[in-house]
Protein backbone atom coordinates (compact mmCIF):
# COMPACT_ATOMS: atom_id res chain seq x y z
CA UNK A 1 26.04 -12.23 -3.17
CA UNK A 2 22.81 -9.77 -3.43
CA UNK A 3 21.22 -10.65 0.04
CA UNK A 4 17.20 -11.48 -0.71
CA UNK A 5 13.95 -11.14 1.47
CA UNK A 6 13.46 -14.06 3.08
CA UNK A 7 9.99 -15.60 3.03
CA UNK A 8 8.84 -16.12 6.51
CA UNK A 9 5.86 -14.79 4.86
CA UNK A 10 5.38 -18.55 5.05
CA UNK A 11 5.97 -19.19 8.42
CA UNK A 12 3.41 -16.47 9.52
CA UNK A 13 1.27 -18.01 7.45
CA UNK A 14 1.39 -21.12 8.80
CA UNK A 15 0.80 -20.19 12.40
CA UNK A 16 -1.88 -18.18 11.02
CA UNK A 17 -3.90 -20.83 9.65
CA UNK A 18 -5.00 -21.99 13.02
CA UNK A 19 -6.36 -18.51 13.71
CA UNK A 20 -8.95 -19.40 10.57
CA UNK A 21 -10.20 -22.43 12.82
CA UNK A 22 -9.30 -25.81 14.37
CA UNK A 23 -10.16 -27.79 11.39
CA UNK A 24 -7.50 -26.50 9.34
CA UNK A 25 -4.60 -27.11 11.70
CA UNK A 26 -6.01 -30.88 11.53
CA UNK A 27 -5.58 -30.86 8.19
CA UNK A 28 -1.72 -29.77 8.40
CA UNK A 29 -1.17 -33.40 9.81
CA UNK A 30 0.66 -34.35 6.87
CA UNK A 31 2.67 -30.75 6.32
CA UNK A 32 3.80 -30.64 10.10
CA UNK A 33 5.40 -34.01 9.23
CA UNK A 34 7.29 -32.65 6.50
CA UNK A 35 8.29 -29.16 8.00
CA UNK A 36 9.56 -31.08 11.08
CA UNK A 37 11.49 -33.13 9.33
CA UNK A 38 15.06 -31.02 9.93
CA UNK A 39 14.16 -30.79 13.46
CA UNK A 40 13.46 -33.54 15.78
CA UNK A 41 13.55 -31.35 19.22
CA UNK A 42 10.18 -29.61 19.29
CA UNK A 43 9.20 -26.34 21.61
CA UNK A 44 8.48 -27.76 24.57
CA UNK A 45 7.53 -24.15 26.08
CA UNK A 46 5.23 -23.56 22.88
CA UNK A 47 3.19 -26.67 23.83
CA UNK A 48 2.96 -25.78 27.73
CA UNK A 49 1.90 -21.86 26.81
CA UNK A 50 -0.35 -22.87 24.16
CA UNK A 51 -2.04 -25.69 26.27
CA UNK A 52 -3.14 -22.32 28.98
CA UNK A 53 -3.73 -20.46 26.09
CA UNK A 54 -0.75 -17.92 27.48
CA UNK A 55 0.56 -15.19 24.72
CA UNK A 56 3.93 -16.43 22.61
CA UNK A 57 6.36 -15.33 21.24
CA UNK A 58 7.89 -16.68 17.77
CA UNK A 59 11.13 -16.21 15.71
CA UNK A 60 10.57 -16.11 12.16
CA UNK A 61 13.27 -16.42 9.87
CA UNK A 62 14.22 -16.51 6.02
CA UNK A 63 16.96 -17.76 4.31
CA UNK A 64 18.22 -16.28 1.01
CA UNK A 65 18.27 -19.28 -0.48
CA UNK A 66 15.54 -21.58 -3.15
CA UNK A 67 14.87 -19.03 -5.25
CA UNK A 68 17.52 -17.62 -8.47
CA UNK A 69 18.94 -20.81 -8.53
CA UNK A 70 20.32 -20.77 -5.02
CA UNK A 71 20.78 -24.48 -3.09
CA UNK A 72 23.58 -23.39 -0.61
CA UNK A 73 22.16 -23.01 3.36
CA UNK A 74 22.48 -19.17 3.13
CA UNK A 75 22.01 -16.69 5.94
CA UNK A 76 18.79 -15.64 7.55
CA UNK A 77 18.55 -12.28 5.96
CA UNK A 78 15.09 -11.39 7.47
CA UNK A 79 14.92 -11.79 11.16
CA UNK A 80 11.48 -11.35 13.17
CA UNK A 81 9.81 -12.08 16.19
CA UNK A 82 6.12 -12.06 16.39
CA UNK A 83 4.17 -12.14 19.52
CA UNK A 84 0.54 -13.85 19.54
CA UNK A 85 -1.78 -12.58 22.11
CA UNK A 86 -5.24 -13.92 22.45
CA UNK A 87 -5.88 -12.02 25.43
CA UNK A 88 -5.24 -8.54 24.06
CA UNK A 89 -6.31 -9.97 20.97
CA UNK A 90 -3.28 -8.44 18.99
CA UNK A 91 -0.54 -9.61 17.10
CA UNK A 92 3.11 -7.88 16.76
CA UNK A 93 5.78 -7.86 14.19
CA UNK A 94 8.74 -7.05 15.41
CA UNK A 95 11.87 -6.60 12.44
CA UNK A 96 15.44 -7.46 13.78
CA UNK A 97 18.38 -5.48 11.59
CA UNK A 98 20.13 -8.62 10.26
CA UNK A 99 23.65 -6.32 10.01
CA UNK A 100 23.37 -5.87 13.91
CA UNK A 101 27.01 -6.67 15.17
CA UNK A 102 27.10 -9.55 17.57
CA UNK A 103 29.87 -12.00 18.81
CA UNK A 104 29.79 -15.50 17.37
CA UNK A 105 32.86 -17.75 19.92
CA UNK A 106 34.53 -14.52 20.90
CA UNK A 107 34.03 -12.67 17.17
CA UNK A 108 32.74 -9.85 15.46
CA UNK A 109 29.67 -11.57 13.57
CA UNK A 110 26.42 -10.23 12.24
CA UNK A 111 23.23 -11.44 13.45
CA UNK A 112 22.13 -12.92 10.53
CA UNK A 113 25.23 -15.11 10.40
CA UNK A 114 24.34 -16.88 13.34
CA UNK A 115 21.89 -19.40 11.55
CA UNK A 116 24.66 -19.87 8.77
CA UNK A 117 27.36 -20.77 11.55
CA UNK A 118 24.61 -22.78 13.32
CA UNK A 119 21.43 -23.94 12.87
CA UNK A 120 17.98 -22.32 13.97
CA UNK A 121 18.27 -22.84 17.54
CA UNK A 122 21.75 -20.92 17.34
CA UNK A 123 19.86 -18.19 15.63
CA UNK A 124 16.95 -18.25 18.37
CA UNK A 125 19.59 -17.90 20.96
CA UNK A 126 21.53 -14.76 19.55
CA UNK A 127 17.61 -13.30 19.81
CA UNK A 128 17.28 -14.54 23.14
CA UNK A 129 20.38 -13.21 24.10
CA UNK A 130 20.55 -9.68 22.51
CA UNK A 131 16.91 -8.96 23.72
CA UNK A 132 16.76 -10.29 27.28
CA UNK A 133 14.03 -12.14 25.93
CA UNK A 134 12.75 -16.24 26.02
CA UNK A 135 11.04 -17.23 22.57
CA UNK A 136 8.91 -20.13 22.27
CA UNK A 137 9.80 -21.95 19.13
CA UNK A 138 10.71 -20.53 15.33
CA UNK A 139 9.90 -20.87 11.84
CA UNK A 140 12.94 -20.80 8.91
CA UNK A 141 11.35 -20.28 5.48
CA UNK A 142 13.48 -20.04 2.18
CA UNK A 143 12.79 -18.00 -0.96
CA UNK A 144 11.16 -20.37 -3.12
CA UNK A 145 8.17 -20.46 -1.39
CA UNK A 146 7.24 -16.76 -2.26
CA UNK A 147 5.31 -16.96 -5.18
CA UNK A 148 3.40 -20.80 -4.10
CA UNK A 149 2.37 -18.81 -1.35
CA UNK A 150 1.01 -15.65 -2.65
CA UNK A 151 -0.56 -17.47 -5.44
CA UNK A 152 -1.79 -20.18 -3.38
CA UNK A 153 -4.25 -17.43 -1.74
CA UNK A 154 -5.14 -15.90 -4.41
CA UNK A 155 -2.73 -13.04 -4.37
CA UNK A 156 -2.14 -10.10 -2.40
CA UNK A 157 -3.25 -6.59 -2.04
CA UNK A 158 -0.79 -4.37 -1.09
CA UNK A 159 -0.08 -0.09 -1.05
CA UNK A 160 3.42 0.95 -1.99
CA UNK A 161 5.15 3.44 0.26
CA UNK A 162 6.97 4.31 -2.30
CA UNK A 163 7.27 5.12 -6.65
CA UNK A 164 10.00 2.37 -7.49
CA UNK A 165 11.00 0.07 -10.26
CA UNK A 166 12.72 -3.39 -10.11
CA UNK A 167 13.04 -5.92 -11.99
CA UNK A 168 10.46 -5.78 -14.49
CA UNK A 169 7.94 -4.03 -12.01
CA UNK A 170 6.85 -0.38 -11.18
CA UNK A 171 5.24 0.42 -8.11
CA UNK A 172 3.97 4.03 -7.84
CA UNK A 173 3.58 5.80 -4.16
CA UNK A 174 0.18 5.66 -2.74
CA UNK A 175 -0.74 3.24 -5.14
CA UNK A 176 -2.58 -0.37 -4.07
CA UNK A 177 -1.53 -3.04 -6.29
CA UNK A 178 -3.05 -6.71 -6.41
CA UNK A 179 0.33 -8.43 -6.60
CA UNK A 180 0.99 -11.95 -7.56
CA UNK A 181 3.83 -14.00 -6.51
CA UNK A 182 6.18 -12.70 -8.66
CA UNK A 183 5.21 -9.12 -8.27
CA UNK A 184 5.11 -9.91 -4.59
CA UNK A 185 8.86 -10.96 -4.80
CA UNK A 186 9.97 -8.10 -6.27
CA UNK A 187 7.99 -5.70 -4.37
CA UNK A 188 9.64 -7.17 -0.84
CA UNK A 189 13.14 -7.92 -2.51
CA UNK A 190 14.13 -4.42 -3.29
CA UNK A 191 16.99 -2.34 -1.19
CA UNK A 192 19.53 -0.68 -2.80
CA UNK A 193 16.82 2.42 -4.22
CA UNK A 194 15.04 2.75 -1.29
CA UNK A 195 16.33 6.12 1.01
CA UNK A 196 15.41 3.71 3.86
CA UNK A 197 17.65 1.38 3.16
CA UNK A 198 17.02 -2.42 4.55
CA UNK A 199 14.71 -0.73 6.96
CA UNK A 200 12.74 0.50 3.71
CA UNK A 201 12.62 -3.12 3.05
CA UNK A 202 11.85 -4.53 6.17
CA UNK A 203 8.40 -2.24 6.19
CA UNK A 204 7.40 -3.69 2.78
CA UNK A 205 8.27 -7.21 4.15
CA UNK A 206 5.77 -6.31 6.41
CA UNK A 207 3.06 -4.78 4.44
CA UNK A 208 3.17 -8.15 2.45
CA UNK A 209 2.75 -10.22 5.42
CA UNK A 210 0.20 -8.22 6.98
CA UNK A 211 -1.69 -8.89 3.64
CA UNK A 212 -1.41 -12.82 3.72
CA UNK A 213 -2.90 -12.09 7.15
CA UNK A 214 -5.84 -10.01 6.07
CA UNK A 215 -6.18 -13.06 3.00
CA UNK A 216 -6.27 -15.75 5.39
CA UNK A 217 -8.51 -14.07 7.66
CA UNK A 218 -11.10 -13.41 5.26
CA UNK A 219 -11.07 -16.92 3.62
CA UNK A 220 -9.35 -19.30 6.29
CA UNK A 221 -10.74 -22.14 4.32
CA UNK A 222 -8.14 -21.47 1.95
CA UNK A 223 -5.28 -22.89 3.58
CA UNK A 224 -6.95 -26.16 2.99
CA UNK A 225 -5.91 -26.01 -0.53
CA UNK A 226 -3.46 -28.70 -2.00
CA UNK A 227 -1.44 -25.31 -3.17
CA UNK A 228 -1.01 -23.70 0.04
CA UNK A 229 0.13 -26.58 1.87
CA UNK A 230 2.40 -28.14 -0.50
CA UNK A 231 3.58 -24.11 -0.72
CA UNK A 232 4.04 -24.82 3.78
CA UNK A 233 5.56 -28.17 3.30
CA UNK A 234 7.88 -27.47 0.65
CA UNK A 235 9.07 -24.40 2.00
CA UNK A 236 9.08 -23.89 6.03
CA UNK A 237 10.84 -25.97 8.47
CA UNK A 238 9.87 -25.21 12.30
CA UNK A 239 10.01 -26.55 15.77
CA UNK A 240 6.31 -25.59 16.89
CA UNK A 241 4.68 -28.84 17.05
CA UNK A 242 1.39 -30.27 16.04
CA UNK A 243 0.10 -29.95 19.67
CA UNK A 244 0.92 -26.60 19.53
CA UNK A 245 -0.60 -25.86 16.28
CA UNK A 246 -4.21 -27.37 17.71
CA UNK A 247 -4.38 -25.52 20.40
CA UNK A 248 -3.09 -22.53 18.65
CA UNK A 249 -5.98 -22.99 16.80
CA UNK A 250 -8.95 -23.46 19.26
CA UNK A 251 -7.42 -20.80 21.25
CA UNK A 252 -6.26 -18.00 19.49
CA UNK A 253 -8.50 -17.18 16.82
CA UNK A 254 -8.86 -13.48 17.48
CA UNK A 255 -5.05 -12.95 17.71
CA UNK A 256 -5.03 -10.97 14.56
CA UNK A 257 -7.54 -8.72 15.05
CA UNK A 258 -4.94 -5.94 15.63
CA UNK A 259 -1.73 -6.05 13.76
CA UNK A 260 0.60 -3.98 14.98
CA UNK A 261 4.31 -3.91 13.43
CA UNK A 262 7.82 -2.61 14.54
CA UNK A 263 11.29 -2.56 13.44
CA UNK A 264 14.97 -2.23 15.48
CA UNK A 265 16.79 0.65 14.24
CA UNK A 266 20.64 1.36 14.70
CA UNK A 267 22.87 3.18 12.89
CA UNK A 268 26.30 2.05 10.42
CA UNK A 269 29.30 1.58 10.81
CA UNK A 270 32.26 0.33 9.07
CA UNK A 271 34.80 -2.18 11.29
CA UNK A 272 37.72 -3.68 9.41
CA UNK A 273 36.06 -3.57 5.62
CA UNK A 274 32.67 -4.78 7.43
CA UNK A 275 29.13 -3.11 7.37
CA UNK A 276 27.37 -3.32 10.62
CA UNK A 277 24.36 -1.73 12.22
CA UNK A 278 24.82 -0.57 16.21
CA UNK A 279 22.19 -0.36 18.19
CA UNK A 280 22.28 1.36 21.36
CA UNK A 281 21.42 -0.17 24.76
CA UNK A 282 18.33 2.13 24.86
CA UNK A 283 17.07 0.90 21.76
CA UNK A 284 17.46 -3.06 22.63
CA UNK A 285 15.75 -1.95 25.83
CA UNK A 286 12.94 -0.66 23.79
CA UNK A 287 12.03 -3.55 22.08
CA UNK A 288 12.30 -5.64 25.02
CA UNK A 289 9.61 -3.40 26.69
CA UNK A 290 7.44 -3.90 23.86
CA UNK A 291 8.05 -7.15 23.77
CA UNK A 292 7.14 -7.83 27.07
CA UNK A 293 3.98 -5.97 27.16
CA UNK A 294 2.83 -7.42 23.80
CA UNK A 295 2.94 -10.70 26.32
CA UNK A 296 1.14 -9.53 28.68
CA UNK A 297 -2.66 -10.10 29.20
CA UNK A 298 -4.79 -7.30 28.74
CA UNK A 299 -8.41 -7.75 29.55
């Protein structure tokens, strides 16, 4: 099976709809319905932090499946947490290696296996667990919702770190492209070519997000579209409630002012005809300093 980006381009994009103002989180009525409909247990810790306007911290995850003719439940092959602060007025990105090596009941799992063994709140607690961290709620987005999304804004503009071709599409180093959906796709599904590896992959993830971000903040009206929201619905499923959204949005509208973005590095190894990553205790402790300062509240 060639493992795909997952599209939790949605699921930031979702959250970041409130930052473009409290009318459009109203308006997601009907799509919060529908996203919530795999998940009756909502974040109860989103709703108290977002009531005090207090910074959060998300799980976003992707599942390689709805696009290439896929319908199977899949693994969540892109892993991230993002912390909102409207304090600091920041938001972070934070990419988890999906081939870290955890235990799953006593063995040798990857990470991104633990949504495929579970659910999303099993996935949410291997995070929890391997960062010393507490997240407030998640968002699981599958492939198909890609291209709806991108095209639902209008596209994307987006600077390749590196010269590349796949699947029909050259990107050239340096280079800012206005990518559509499909270009979109291909530009964040590529892996094998790049010298970074999934890490190369996880920073073009990234770039695209950051993009959607810039799009939205520019022209928050257009999440109102029919498009975008049927691209939400169909796509995302999440436990952040409707309360949450609202006061996400009359409280946190500066939250992306500064973007700043991060990945988990390891290194491979090979256990029993398995890839993994490691990832040393220094690292892990790394993160979950940045992590916890990205919480914090910075006047």
């Amino acid at each position: 099976m060639i493992k795909k980006v997952l599209l939790w381009v949605l699921g930031i994009a979702l959250i970041l709809i409130v930052i473009g103002g409290g009318v459009a989180a109203f308006a997601l009525h009907n799509t919060t319905s529908k996203i919530h409909s795999m998940d009756s247990t909502l974040s109860k810790s989103s709703d108290t932090k977002t009531k005090s306007g207090k910074s959060v911290a998300y799980l976003l995850l992707g599942t390689d499946t709805g696009a290439l003719g896929r319908d199977y439940k899949g693994r969540t092959d892109t892993m991230m947490v993002m912390v909102v602060n409207p304090t600091s007025k920041t938001t972070t990105m934070i990419s988890i290696e999906r081939d870290t090596k955890i235990q799953i009941d006593g063995v040798d799992a990857k990470l991104n296996a633990a949504y495929a063994y579970g659910n999303s709140e099993a996935a949410v607690n291997a995070v929890d667990k391997l960062l010393n961290i507490t997240l407030d709620g998640y968002l699981l987005v599958n492939m198909n919702g890609l291209k709806q999304l991108v095209n639902a804004v209008g596209g994307v503009d987006v600077k390749s770190p590196l010269t590349f071709d796949y699947e029909g599409y050259s990107f050239t180093e340096g280079q800012t492209y206005h990518m559509d959906g499909a270009q979109a796709l291909q530009f964040s599904r590529m892996r094998y070519d790049d010298p970074q590896g999934d890490y190369g992959r996880q920073i073009r993830q990234q770039l695209v997000i950051e993009s959607v971000i810039n799009k939205l903040k520019d022209d928050p009206s257009s999440v109102l579209s029919n498009d975008f929201l049927n691209a939400v619905s169909d796509n995302v499923r999440s436990n952040i409630s409707l309360t949450s959204l609202r006061n996400l949005a009359t409280k946190y509208r500066d939250s992306a002012q500064t973007i700043n973005r991060d990945q988990i590095k390891g290194t491979g190894e090979m256990d029993n005809g398995v890839s993994y990553q490691i990832i040393s205790d220094s690292e892990f402790q790394r993160v979950h300093n940045e992590i916890e300062n990205a919480l914090k509240a910075t006047e």
